[in-house]
N, C-alpha and C. Protein backbone atom coordinates (compact mmCIF):
# COMPACT_ATOMS: atom_id res chain seq x y z
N UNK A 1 0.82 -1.20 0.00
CA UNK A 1 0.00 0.00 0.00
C UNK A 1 0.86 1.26 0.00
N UNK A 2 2.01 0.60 0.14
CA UNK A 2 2.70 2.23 0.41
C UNK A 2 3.22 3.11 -0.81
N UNK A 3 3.28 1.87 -2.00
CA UNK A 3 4.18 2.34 -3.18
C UNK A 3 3.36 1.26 -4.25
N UNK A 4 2.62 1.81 -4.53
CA UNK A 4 1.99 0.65 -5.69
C UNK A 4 2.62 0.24 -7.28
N UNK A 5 3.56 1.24 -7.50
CA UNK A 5 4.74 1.22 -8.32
C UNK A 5 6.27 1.01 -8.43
N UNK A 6 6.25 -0.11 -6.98
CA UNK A 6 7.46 -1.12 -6.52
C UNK A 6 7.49 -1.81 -7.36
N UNK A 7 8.31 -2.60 -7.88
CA UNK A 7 8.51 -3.32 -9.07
C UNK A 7 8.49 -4.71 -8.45
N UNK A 8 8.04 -5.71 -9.46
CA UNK A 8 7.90 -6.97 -8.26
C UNK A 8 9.39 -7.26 -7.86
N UNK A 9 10.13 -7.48 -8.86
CA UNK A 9 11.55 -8.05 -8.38
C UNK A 9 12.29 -7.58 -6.78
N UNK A 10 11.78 -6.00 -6.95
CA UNK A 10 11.98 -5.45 -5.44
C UNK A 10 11.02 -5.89 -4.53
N UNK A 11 9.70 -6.50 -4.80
CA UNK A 11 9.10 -7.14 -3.73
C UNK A 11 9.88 -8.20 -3.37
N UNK A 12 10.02 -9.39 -4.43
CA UNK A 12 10.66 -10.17 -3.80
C UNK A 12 12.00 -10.80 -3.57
N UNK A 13 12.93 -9.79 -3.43
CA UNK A 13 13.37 -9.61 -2.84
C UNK A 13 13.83 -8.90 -1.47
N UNK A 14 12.54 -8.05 -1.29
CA UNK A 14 12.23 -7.65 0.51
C UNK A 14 11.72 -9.07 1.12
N UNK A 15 11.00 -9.29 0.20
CA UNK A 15 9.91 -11.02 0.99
C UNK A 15 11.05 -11.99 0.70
N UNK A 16 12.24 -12.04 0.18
CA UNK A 16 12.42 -13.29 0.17
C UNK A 16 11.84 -14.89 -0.91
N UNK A 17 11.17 -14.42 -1.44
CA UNK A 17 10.45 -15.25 -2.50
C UNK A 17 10.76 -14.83 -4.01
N UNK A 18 10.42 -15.55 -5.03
CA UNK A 18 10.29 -15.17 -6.47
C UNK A 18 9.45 -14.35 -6.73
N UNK A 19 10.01 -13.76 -7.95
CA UNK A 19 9.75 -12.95 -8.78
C UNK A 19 7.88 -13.24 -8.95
N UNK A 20 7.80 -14.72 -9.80
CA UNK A 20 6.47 -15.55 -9.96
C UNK A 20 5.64 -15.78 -9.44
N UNK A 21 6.26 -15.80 -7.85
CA UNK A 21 5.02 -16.32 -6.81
C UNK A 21 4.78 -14.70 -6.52
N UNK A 22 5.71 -13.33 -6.43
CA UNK A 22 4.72 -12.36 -6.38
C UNK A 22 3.67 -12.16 -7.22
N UNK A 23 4.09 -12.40 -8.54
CA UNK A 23 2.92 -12.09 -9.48
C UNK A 23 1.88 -12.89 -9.35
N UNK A 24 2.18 -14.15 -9.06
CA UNK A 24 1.08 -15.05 -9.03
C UNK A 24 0.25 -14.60 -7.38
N UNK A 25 0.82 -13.98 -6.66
CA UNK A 25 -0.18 -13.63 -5.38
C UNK A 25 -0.83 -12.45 -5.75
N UNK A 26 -0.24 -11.57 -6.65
CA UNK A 26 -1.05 -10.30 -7.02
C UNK A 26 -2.10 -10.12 -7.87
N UNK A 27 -1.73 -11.81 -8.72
CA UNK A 27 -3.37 -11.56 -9.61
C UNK A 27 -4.66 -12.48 -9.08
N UNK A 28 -3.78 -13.32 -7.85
CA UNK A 28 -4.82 -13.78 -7.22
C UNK A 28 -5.88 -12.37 -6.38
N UNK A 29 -4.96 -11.67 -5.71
CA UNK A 29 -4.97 -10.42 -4.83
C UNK A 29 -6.62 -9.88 -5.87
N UNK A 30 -5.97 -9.51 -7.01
CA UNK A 30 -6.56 -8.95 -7.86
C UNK A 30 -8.11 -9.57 -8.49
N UNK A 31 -8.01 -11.21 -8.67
CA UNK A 31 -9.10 -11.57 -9.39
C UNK A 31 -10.56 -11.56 -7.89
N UNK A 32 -9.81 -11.73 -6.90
CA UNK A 32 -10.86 -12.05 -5.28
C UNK A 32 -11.29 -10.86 -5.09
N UNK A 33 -10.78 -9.35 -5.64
CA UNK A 33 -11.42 -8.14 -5.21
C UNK A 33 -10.62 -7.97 -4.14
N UNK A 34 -9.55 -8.38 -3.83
CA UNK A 34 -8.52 -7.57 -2.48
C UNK A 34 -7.88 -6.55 -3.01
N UNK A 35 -7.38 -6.23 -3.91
CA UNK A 35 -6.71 -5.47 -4.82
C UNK A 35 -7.45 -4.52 -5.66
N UNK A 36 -8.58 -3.71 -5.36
CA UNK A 36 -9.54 -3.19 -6.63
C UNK A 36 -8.93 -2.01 -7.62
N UNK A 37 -8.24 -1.71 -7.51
CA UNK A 37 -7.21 -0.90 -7.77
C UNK A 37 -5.85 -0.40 -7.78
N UNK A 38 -5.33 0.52 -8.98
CA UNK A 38 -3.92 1.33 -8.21
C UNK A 38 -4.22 3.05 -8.43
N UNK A 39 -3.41 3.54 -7.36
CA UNK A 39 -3.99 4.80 -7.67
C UNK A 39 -2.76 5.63 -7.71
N UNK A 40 -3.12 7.23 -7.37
CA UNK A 40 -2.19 8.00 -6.53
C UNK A 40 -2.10 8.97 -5.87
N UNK A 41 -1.39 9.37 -4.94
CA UNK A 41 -1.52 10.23 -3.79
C UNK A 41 -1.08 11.65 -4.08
N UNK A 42 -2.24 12.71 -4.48
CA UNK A 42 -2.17 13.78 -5.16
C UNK A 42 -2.04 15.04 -3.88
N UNK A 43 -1.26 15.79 -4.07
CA UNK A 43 -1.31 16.73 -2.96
C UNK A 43 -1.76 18.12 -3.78
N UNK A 44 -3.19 17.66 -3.06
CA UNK A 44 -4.03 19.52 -3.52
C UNK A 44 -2.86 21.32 -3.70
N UNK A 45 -2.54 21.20 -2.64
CA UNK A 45 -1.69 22.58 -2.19
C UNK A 45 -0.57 22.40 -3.12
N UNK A 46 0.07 21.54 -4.57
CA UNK A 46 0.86 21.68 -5.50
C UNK A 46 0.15 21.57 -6.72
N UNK A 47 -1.31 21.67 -6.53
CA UNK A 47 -2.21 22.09 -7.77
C UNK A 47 -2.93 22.91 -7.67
N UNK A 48 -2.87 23.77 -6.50
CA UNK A 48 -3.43 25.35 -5.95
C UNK A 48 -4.53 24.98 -5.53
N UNK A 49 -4.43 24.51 -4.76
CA UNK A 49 -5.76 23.98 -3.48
C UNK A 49 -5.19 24.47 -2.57
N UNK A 50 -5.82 25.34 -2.28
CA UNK A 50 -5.32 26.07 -0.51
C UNK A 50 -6.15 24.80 0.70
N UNK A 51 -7.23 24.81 0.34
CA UNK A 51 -7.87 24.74 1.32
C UNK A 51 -8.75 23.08 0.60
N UNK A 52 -8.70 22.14 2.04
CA UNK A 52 -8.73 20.59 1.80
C UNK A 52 -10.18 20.66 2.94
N UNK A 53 -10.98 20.25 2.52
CA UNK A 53 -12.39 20.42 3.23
C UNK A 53 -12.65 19.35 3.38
N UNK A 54 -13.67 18.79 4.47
CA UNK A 54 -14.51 17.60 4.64
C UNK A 54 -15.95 18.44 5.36
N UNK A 55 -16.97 18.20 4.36
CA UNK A 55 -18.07 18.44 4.55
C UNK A 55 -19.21 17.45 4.86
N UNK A 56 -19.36 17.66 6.03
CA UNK A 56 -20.95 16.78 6.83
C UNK A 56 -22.19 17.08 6.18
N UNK A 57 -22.85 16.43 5.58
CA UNK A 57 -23.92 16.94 5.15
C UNK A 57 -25.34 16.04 5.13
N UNK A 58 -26.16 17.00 5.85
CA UNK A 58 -27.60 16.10 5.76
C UNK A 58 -28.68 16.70 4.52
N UNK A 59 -28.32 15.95 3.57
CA UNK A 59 -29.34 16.15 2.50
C UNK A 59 -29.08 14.60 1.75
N UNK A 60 -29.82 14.59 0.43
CA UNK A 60 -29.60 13.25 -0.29
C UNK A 60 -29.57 14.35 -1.43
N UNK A 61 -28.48 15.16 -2.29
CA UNK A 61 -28.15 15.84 -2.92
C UNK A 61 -28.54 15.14 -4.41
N UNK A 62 -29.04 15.95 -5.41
CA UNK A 62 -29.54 15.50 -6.97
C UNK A 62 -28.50 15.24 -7.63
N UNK A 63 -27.47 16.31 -7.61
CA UNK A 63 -26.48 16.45 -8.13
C UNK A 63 -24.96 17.02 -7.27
N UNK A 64 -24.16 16.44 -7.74
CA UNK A 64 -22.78 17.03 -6.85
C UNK A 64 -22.01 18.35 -7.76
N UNK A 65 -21.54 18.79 -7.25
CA UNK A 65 -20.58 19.92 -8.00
C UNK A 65 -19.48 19.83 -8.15
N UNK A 66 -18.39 20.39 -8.92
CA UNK A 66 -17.24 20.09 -9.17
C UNK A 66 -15.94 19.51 -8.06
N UNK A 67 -16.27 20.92 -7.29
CA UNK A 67 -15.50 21.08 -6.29
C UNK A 67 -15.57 19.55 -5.15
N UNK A 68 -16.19 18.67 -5.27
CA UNK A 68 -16.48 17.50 -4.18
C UNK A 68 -15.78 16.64 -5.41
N UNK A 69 -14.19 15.98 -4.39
CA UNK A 69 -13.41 15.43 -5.08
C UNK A 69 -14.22 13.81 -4.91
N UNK A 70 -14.48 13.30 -3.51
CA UNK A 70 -14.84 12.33 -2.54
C UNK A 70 -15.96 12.17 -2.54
N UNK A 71 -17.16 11.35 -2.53
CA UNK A 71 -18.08 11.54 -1.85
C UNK A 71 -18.42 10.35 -0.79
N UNK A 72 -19.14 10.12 0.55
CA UNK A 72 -19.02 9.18 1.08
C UNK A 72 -20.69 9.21 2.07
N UNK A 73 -21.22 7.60 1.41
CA UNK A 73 -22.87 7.82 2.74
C UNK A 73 -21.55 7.61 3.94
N UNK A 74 -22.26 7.95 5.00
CA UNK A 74 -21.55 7.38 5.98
C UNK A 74 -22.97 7.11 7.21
N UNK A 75 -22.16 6.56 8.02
CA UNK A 75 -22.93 6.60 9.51
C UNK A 75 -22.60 7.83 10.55
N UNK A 76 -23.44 8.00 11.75
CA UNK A 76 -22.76 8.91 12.45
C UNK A 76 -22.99 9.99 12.51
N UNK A 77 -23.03 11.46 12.69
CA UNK A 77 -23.45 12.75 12.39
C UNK A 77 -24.24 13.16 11.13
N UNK A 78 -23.31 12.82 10.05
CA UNK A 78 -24.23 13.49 8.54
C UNK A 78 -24.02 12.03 7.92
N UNK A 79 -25.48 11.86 7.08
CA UNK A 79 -25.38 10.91 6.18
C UNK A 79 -24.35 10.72 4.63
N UNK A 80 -23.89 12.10 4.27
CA UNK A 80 -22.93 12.29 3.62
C UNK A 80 -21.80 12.98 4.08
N UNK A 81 -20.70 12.35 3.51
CA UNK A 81 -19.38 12.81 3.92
C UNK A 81 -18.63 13.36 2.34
N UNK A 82 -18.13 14.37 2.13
CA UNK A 82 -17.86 15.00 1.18
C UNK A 82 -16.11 15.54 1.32
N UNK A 83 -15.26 15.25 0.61
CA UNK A 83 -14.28 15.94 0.60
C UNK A 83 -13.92 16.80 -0.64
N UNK A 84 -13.77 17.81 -0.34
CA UNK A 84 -13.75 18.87 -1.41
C UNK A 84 -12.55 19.76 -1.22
N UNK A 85 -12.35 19.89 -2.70
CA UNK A 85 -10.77 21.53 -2.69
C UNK A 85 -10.95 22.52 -3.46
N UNK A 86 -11.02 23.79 -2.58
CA UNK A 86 -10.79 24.58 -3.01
C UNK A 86 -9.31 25.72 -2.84
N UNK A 87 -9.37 26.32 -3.70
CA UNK A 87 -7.83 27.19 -4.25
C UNK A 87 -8.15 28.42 -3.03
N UNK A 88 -9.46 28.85 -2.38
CA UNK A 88 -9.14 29.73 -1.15
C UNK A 88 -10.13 29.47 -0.50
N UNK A 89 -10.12 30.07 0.64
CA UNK A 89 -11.27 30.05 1.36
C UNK A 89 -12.79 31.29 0.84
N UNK A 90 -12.49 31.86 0.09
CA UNK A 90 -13.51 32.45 0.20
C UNK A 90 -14.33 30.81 -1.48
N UNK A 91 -13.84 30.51 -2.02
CA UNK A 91 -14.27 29.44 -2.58
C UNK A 91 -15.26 28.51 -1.73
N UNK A 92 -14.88 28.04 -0.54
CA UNK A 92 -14.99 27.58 -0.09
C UNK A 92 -16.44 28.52 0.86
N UNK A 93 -16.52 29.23 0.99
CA UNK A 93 -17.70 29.88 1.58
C UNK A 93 -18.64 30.47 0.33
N UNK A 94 -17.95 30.39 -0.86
CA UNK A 94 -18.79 30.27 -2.17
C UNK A 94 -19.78 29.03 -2.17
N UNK A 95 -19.12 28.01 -1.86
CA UNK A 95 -19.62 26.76 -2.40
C UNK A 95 -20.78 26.35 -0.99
N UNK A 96 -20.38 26.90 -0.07
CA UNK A 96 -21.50 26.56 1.28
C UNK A 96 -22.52 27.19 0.97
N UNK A 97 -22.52 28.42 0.59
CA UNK A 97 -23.64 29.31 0.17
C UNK A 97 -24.63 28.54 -1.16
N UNK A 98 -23.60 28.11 -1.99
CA UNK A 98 -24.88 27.17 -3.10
C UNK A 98 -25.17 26.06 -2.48
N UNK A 99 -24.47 25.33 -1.93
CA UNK A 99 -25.28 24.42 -1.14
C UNK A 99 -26.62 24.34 -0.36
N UNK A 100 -26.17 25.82 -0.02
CA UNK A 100 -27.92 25.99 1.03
C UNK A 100 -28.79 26.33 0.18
N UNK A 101 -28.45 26.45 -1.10
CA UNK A 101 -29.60 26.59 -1.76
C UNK A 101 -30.48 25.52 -2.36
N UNK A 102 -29.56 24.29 -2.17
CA UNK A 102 -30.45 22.88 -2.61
C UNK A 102 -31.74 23.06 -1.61
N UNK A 103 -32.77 22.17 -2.31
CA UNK A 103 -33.58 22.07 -1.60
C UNK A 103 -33.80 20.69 -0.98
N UNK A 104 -33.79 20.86 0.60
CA UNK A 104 -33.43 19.54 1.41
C UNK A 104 -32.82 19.66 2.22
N UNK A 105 -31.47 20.52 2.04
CA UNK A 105 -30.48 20.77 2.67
C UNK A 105 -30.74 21.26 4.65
N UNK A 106 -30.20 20.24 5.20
CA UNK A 106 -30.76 20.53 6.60
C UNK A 106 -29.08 21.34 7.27
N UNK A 107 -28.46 21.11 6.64
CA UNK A 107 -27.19 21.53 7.20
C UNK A 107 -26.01 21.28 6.97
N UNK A 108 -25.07 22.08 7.00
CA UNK A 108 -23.87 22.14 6.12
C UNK A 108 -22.84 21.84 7.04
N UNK A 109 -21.70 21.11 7.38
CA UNK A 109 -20.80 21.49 8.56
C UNK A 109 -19.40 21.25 7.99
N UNK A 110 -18.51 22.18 7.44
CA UNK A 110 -17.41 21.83 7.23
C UNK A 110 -16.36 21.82 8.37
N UNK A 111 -15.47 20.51 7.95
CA UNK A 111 -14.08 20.40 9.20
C UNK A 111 -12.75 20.81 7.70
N UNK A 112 -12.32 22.02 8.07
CA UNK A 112 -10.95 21.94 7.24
C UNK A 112 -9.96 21.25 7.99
N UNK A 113 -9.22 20.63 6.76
CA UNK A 113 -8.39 19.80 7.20
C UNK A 113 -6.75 21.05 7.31
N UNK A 114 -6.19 20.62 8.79
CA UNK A 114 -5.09 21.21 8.47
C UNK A 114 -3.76 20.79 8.33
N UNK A 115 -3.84 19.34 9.01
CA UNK A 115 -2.82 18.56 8.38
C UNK A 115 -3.38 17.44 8.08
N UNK A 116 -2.69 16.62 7.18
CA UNK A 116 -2.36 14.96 6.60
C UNK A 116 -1.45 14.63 7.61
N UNK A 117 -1.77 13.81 8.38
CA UNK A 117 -0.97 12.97 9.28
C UNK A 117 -0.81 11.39 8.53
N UNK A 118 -1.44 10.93 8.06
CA UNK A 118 -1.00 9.80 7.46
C UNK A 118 -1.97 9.19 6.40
């Protein structure tokens, strides 16, 4: 998980095993749904995202808007969990303001994020 663009040979040789049996565990990994993907770890604030939002929200929204990178039902406080970036904060109090204009919308609660800890 840490580097999804390790090369197998460097896997196995951290594990100790062949080259073959990594590949052969990774497309097993892959055909069972353990593996659903590869991705990558984009840092907003070097594509002019000032500001990294997670928005609580109780509505069942029609449509999403640009700015909501994430979207997530969740349990717990708001039935949707939203992560969104914007380039400033006043963006970001742009986008709360159209929000309240859906109709449904019981409440908006953003947590800015101020660090990535892991």
């Amino acid at each position: 998980m840490e580097n999804s663009r390790r090369p197998y040979v460097e896997l196995a040789r951290l594990l100790g095993i062949t080259e073959a049996a990594i590949r052969k565990r990774i497309r097993k990994l892959e055909r069972e749904g353990v593996i659903r993907g590869y991705t990558i770890d984009v840092d907003p604030k070097k594509l002019g995202y000032e500001i990294v939002c997670f928005l609580g929200l109780d509505i069942a929204p029609e449509s999403y808007m640009d700015e909501v990178v994430k979207l997530y039902s969740t349990s717990g406080d708001h039935n949707i969990l939203a992560e969104c970036w914007f380039r400033s904060l006043d963006e970001l109090n742009k986008f709360i303001k159209e929000l309240e204009s859906l109709p449904g919308l019981i409440r908006a609660c953003p947590a800015i994020v101020l660090q990535r800890l892991k």
